[in-house]
C-alpha atoms as a PDB file:
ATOM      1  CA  UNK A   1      52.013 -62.533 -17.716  1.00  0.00           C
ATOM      2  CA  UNK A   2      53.788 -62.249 -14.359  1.00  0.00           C
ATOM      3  CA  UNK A   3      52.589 -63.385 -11.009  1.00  0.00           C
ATOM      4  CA  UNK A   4      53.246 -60.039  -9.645  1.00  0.00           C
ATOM      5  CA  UNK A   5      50.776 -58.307 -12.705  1.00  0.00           C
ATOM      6  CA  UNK A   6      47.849 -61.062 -11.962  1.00  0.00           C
ATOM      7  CA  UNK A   7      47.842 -60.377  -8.425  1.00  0.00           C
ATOM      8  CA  UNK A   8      47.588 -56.678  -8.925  1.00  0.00           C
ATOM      9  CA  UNK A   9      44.956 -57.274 -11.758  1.00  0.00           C
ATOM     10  CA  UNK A  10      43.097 -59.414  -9.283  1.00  0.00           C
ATOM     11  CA  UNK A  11      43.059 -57.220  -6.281  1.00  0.00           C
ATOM     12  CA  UNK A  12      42.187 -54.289  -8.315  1.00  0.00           C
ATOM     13  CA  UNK A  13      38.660 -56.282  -9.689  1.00  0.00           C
ATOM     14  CA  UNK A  14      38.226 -56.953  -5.909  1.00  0.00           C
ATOM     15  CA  UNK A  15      38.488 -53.427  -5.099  1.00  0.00           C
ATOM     16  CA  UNK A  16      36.332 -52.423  -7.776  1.00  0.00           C
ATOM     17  CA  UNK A  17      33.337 -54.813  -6.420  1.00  0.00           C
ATOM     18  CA  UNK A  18      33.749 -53.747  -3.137  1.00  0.00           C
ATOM     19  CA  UNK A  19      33.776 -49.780  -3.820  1.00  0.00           C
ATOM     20  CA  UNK A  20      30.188 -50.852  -6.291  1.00  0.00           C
ATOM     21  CA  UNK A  21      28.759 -52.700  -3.551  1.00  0.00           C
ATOM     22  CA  UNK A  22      29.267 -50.019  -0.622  1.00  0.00           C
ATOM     23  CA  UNK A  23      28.738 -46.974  -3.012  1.00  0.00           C
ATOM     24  CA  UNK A  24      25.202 -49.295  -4.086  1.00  0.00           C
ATOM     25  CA  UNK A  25      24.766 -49.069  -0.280  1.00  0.00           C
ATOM     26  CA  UNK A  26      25.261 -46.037   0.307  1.00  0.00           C
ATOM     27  CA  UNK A  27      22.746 -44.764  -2.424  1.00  0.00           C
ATOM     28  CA  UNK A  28      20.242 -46.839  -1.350  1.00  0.00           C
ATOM     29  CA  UNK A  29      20.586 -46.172   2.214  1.00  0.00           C
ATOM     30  CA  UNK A  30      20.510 -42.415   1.801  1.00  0.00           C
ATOM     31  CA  UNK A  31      18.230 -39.939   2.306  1.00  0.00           C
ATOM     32  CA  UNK A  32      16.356 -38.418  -0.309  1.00  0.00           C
ATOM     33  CA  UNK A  33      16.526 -34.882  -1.146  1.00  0.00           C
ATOM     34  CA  UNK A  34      13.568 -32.477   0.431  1.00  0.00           C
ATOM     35  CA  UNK A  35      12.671 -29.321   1.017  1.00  0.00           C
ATOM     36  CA  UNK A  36      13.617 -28.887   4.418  1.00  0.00           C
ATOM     37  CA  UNK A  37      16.781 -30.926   4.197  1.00  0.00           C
ATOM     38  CA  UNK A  38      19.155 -27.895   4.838  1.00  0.00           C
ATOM     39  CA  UNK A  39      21.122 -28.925   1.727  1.00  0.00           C
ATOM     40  CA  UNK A  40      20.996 -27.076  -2.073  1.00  0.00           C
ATOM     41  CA  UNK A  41      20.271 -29.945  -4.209  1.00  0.00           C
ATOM     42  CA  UNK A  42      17.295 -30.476  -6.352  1.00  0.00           C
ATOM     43  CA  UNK A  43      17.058 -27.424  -8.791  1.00  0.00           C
ATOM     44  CA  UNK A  44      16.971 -25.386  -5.299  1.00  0.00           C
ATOM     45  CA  UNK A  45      17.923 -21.750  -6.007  1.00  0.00           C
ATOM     46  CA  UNK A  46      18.751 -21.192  -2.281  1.00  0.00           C
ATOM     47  CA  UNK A  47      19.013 -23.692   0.482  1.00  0.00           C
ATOM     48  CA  UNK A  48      15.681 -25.316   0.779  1.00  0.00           C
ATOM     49  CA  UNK A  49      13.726 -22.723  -1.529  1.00  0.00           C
ATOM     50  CA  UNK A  50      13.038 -22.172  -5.207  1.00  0.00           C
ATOM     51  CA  UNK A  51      13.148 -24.739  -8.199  1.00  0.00           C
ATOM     52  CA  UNK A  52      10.938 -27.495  -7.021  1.00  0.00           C
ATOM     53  CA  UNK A  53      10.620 -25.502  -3.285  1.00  0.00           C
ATOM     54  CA  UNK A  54       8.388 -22.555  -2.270  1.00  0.00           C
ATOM     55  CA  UNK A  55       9.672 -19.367  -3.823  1.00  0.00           C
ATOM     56  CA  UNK A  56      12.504 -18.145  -1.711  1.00  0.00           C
ATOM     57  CA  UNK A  57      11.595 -14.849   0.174  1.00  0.00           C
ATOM     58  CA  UNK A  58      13.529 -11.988  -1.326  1.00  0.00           C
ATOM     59  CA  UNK A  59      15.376  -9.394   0.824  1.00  0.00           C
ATOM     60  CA  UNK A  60      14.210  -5.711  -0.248  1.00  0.00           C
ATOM     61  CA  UNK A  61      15.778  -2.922   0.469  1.00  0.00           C
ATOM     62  CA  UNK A  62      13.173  -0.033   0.541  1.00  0.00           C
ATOM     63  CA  UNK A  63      13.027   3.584   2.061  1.00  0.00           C
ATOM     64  CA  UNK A  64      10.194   4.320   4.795  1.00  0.00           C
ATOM     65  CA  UNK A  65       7.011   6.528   3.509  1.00  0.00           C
ATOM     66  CA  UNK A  66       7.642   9.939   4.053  1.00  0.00           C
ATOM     67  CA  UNK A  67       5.641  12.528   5.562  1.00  0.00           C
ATOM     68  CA  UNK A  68       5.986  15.716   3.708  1.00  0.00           C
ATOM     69  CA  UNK A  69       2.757  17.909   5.057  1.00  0.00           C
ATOM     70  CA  UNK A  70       0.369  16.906   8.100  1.00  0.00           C
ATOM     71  CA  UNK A  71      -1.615  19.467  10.211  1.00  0.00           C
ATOM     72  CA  UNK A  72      -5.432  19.545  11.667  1.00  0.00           C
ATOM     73  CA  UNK A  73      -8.628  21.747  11.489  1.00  0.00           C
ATOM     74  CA  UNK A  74     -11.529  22.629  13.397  1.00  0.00           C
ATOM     75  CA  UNK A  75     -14.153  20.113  12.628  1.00  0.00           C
ATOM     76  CA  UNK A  76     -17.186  21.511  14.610  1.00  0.00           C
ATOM     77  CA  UNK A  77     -18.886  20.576  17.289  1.00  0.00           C
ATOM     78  CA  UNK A  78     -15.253  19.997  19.253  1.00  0.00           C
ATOM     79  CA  UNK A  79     -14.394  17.659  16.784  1.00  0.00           C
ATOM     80  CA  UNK A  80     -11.100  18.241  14.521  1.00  0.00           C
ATOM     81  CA  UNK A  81      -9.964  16.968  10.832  1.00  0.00           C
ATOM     82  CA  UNK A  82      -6.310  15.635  10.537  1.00  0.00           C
ATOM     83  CA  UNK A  83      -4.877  15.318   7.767  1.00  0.00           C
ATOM     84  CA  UNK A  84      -0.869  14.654   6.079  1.00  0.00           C
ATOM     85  CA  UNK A  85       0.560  14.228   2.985  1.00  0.00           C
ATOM     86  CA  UNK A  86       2.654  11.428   1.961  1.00  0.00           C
ATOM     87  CA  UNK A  87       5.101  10.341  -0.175  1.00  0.00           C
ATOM     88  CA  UNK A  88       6.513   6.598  -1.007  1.00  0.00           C
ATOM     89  CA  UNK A  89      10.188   7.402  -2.620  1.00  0.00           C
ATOM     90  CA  UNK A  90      10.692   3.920  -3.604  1.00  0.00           C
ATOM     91  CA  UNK A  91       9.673   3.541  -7.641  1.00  0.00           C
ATOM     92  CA  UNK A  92       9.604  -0.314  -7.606  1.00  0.00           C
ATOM     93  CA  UNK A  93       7.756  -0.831  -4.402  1.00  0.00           C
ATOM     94  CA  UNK A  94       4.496   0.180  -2.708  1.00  0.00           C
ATOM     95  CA  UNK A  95       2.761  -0.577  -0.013  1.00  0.00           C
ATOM     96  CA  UNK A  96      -0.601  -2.588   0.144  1.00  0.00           C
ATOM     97  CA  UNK A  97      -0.764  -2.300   4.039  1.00  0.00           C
ATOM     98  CA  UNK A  98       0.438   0.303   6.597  1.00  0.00           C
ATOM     99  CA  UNK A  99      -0.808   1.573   9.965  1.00  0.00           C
ATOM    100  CA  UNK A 100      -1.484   5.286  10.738  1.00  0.00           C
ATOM    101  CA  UNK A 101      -1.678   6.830  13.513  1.00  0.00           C
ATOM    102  CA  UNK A 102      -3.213  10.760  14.128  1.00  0.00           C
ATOM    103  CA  UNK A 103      -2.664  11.992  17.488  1.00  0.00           C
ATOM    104  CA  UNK A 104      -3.738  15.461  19.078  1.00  0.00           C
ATOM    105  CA  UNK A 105      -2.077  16.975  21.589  1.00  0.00           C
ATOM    106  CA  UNK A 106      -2.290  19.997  23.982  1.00  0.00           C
ATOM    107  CA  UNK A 107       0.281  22.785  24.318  1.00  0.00           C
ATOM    108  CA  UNK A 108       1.558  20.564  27.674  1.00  0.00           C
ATOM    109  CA  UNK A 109       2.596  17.124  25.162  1.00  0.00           C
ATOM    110  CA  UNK A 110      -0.783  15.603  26.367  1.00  0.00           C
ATOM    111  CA  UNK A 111      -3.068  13.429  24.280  1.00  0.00           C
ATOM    112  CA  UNK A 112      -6.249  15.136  23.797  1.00  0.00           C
ATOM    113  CA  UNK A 113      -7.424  12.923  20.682  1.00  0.00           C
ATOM    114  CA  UNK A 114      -6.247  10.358  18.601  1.00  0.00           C
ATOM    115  CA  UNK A 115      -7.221   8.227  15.548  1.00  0.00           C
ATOM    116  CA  UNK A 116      -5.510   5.140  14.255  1.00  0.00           C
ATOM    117  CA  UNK A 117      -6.411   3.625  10.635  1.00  0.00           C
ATOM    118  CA  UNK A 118      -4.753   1.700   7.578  1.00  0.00           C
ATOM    119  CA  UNK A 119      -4.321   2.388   3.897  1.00  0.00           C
ATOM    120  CA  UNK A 120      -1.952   1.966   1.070  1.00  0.00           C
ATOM    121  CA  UNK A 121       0.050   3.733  -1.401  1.00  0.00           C
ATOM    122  CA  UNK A 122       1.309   2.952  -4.922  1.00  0.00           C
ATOM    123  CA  UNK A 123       5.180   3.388  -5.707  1.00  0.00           C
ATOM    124  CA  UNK A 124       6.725   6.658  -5.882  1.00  0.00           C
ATOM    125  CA  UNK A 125       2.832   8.115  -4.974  1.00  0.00           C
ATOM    126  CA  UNK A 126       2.320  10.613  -3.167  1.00  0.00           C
ATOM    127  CA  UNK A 127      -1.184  11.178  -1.562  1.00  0.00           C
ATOM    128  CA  UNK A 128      -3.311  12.364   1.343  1.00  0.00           C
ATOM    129  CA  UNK A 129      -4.488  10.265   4.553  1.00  0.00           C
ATOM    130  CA  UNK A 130      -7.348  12.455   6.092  1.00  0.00           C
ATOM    131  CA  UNK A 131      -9.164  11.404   9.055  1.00  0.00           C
ATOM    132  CA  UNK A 132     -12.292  13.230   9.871  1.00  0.00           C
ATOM    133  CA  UNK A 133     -14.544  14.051  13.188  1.00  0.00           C
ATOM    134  CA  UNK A 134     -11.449  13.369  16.145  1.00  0.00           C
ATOM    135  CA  UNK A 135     -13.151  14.262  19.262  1.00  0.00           C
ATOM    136  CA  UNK A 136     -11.429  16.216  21.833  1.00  0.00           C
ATOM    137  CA  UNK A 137     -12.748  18.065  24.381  1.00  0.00           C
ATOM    138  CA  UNK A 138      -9.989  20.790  24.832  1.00  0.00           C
ATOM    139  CA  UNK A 139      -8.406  22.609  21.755  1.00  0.00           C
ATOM    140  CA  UNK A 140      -5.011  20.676  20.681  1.00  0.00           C
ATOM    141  CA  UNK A 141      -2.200  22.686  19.605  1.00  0.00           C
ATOM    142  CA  UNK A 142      -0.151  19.803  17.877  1.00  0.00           C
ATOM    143  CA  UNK A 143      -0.422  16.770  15.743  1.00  0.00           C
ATOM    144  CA  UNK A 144       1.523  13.450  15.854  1.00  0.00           C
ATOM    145  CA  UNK A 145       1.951  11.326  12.761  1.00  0.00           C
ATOM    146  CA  UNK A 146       3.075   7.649  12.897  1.00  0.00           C
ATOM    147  CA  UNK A 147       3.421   5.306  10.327  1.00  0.00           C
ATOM    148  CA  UNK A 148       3.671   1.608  11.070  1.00  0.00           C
ATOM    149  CA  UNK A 149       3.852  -1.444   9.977  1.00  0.00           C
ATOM    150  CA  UNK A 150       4.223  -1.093   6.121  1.00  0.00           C
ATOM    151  CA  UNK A 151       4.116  -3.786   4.155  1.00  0.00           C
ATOM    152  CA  UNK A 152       5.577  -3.848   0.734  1.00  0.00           C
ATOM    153  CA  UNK A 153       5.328  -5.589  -2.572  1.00  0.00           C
ATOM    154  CA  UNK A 154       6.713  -5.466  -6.104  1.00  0.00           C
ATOM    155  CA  UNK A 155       5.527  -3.762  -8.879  1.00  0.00           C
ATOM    156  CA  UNK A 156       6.007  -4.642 -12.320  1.00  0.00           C
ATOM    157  CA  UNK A 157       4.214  -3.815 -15.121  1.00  0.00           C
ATOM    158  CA  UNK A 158       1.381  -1.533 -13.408  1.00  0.00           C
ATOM    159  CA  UNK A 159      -1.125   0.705 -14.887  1.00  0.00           C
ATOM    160  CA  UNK A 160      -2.005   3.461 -12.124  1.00  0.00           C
ATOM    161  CA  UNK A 161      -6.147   3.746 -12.456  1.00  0.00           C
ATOM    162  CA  UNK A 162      -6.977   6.643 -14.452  1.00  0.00           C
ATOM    163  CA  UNK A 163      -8.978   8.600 -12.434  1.00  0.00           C
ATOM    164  CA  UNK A 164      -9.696  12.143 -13.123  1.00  0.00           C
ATOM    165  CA  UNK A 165     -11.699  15.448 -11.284  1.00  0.00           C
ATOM    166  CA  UNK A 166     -13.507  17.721 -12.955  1.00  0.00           C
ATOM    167  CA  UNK A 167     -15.533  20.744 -12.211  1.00  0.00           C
ATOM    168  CA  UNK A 168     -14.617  21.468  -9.074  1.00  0.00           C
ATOM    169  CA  UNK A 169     -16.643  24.113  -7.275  1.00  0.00           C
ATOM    170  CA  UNK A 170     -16.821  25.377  -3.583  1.00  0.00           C
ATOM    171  CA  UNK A 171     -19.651  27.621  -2.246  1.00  0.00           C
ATOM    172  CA  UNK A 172     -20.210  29.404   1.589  1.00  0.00           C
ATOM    173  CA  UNK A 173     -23.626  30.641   1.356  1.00  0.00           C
ATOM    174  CA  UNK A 174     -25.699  31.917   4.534  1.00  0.00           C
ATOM    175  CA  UNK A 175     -28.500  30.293   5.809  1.00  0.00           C
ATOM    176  CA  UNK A 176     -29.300  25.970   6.133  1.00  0.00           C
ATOM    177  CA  UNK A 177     -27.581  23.309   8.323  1.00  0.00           C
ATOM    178  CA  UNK A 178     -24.605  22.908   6.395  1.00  0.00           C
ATOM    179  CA  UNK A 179     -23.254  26.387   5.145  1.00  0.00           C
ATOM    180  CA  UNK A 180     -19.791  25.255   3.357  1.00  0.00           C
ATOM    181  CA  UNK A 181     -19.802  22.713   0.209  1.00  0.00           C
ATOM    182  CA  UNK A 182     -17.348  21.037  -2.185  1.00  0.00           C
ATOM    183  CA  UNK A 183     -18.090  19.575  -5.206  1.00  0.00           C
ATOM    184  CA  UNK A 184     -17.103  18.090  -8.328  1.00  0.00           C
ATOM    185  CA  UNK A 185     -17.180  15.090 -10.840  1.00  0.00           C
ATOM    186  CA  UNK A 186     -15.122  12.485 -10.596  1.00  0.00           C
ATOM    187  CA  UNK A 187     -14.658  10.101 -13.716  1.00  0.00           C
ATOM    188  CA  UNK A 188     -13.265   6.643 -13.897  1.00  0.00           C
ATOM    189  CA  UNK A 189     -11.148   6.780 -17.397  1.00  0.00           C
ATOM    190  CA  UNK A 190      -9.182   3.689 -16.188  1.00  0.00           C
ATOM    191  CA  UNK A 191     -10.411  -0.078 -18.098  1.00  0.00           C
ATOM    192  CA  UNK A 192     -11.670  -1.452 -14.827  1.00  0.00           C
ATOM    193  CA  UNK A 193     -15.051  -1.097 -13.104  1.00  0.00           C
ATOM    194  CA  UNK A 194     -14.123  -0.554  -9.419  1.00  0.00           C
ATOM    195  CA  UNK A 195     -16.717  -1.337  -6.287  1.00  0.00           C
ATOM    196  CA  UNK A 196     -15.028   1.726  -4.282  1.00  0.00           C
ATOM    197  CA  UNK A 197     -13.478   4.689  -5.087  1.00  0.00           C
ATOM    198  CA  UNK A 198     -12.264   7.385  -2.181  1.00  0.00           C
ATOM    199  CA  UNK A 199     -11.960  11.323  -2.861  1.00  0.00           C
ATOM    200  CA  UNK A 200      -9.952  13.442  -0.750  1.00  0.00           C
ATOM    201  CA  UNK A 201     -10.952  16.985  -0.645  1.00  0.00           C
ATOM    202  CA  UNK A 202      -8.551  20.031   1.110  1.00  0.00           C
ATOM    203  CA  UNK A 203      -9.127  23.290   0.891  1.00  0.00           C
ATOM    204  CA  UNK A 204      -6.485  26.034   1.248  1.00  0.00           C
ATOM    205  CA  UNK A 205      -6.765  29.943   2.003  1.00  0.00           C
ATOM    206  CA  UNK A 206      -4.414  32.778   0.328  1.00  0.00           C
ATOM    207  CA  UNK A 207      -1.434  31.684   2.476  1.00  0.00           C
ATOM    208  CA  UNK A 208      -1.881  27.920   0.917  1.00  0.00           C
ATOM    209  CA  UNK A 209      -2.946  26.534   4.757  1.00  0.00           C
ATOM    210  CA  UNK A 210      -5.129  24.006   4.417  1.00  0.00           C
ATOM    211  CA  UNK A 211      -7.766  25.496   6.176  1.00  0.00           C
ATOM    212  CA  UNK A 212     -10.458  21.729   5.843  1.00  0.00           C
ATOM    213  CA  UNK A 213     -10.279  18.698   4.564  1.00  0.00           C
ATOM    214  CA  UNK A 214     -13.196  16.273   4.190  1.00  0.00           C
ATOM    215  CA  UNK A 215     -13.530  12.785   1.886  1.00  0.00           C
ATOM    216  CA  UNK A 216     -16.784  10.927   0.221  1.00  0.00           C
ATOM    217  CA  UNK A 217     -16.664   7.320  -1.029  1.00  0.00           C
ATOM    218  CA  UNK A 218     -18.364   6.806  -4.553  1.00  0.00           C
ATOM    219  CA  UNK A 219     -19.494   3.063  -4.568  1.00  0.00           C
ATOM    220  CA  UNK A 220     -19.541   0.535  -7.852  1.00  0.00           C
ATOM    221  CA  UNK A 221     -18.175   2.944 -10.601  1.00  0.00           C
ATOM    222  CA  UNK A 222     -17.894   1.370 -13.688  1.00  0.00           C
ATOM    223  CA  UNK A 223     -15.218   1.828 -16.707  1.00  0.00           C
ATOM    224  CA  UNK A 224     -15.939   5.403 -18.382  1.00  0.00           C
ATOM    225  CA  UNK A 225     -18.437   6.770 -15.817  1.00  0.00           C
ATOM    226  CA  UNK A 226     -18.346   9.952 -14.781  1.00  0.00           C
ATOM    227  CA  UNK A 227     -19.794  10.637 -10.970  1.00  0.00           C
ATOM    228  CA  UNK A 228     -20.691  13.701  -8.533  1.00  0.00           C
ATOM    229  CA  UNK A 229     -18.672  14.106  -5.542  1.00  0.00           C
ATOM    230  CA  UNK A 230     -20.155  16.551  -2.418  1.00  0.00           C
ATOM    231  CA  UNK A 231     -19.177  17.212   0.951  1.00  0.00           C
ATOM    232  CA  UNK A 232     -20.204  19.813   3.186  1.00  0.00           C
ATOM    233  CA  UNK A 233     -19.382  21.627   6.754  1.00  0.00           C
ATOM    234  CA  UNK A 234     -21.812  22.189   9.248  1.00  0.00           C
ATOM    235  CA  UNK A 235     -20.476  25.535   9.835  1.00  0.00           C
ATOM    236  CA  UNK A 236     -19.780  28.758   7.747  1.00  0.00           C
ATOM    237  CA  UNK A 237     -16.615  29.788   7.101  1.00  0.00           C
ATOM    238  CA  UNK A 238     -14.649  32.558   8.314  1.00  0.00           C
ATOM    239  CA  UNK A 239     -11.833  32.840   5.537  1.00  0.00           C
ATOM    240  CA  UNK A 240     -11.687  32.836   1.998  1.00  0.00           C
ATOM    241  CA  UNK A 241     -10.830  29.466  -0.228  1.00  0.00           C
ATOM    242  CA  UNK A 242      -8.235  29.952  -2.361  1.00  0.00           C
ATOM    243  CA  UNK A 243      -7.508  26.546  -3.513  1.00  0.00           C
ATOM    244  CA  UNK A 244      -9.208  23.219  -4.104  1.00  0.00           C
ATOM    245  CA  UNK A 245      -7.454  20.290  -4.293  1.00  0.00           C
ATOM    246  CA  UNK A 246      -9.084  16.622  -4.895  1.00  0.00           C
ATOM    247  CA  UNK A 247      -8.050  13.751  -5.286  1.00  0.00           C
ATOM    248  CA  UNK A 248      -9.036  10.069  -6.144  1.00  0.00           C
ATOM    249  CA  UNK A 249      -7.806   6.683  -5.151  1.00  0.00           C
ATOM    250  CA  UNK A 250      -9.112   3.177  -5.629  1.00  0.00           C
ATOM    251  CA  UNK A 251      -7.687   0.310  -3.739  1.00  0.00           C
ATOM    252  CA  UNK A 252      -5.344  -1.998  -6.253  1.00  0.00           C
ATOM    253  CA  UNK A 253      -4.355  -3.892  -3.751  1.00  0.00           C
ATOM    254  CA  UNK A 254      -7.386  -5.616  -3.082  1.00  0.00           C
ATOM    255  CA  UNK A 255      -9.057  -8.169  -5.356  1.00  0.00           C
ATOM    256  CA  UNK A 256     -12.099  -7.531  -4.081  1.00  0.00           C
ATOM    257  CA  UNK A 257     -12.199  -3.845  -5.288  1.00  0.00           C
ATOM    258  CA  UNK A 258     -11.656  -4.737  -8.910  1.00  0.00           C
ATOM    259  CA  UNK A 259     -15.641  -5.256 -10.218  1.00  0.00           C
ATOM    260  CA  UNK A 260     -14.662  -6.066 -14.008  1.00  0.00           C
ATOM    261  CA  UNK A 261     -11.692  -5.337 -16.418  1.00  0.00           C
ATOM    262  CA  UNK A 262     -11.843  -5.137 -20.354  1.00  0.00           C
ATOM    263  CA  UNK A 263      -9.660  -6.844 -22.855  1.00  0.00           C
ATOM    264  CA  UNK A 264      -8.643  -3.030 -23.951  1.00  0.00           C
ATOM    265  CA  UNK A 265      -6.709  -2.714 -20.520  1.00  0.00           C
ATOM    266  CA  UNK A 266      -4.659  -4.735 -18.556  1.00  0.00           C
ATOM    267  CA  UNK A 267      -5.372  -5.728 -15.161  1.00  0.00           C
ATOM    268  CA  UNK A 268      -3.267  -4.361 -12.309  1.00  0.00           C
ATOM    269  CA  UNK A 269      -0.611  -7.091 -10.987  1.00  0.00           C
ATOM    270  CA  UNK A 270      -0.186  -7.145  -7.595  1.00  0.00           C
END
């Protein structure tokens, strides 16, 4: 063997040691990996987030509620009912929180009364928000609907409580404090029992204006029972009732609502 191939030979084991010894350096001196290291490594599935991380916040793209029908009614007493119907187009999403906002206003654009309250809708729902007993003072000629500060989450794999109404019946008789009722049975056919349940009641003339709107909470209603509704007005009516619509919703969104569930069902994922 040649001088010339030893010396390469030899400086090539030199290089070797040296490139182990600073590369051993280098991994011991460095940092390890964490979750706030502004690097993917780990199993990250984005920068610092997923795999061993929190879960990374997904982007959604979702389209705002909608308001498809809002007006008010005389309330007695110069108080007023406001109601609107609304709609959540998205079918993956609904909302668990969002702000509303009634406002009634005079023929000059001033505020006369106003309301502001939360509530929730289930994807692609659509539903009434009624707010009863607004005081004003003068006789508003317009109503202002905002809706604020929705927040949304995912659906998947849902069932929508079953809740049905039955027997609905609406009666205007003379005489007594309250002169107009609605009534009716509302049943719980879903596989939970639920510690709050809301109905939503509007009435509608020949012309299909809502013409009142009222709502009564039905507390601890268990799987399979079946439970009278009944609101009233403290007024008689002067128009005819052409059409009774109810409606019931039970919160899904909160934990707290949910009393029991049976191993026939599934529970609702949030």
């Amino acid at each position: 063997m040649s001088n010339t191939v030893k010396r390469i030979i030899i400086i090539s084991i030199y290089f070797l040691v040296f490139f182990g010894i600073v590369f051993s350096v280098y991994k011991f001196l460095q940092p390890k990996p964490t979750c706030s290291d502004g690097i993917l490594n780990q199993n990250e599935e984005q920068v610092d987030c997923g795999g061993v991380c929190e879960a990374c916040i997904r982007e959604i793209s979702v389209n705002e509620i909608e308001i498809v029908e809002s007006g008010f009614v005389y309330g007695g007493n110069n108080k007023f009912d406001a109601f609107a119907k609304i709609k959540n187009p998205n079918h993956q999403y609904g909302s668990s929180f969002f702000e509303y906002h009634f406002i009634l206003k005079d023929s000059g654009g001033n505020i006369v009364g106003e309301k502001k309250e939360s509530g929730f809708i289930l994807p692609y729902e659509t539903k009434y928000i009624i707010e009863t007993n607004i005081e004003s003072n003068q006789s508003p000629v317009e109503l202002e609907v905002i809706i604020s500060n929705e927040q949304w989450e995912e659906f998947s794999g849902y069932e929508e409580p079953a809740l049905g109404i039955y027997n609905k019946r609406f009666s205007d008789s003379e005489g007594g404090v309250f002169t107009a009722e609605a009534a009716g049975l509302m049943r719980n056919d879903s596989y939970f029992d639920f510690g709050s349940i809301k109905v939503n009641i509007i009435l509608r003339n020949e012309q299909e204006d809502v013409v009142a709107v009222n709502t009564s909470v039905l507390n601890t209603i268990k799987s399979g029972e079946e439970r009278e509704f009944r609101v009233t007005w403290p007024y008689r009516f002067d128009f005819s009732v052409r059409n009774f619509e109810a409606e019931a919703e039970a919160d899904v969104y909160d934990a707290d609502n949910f009393i029991q569930g049976y191993l026939t069902g599934r529970r609702i994922e949030k």
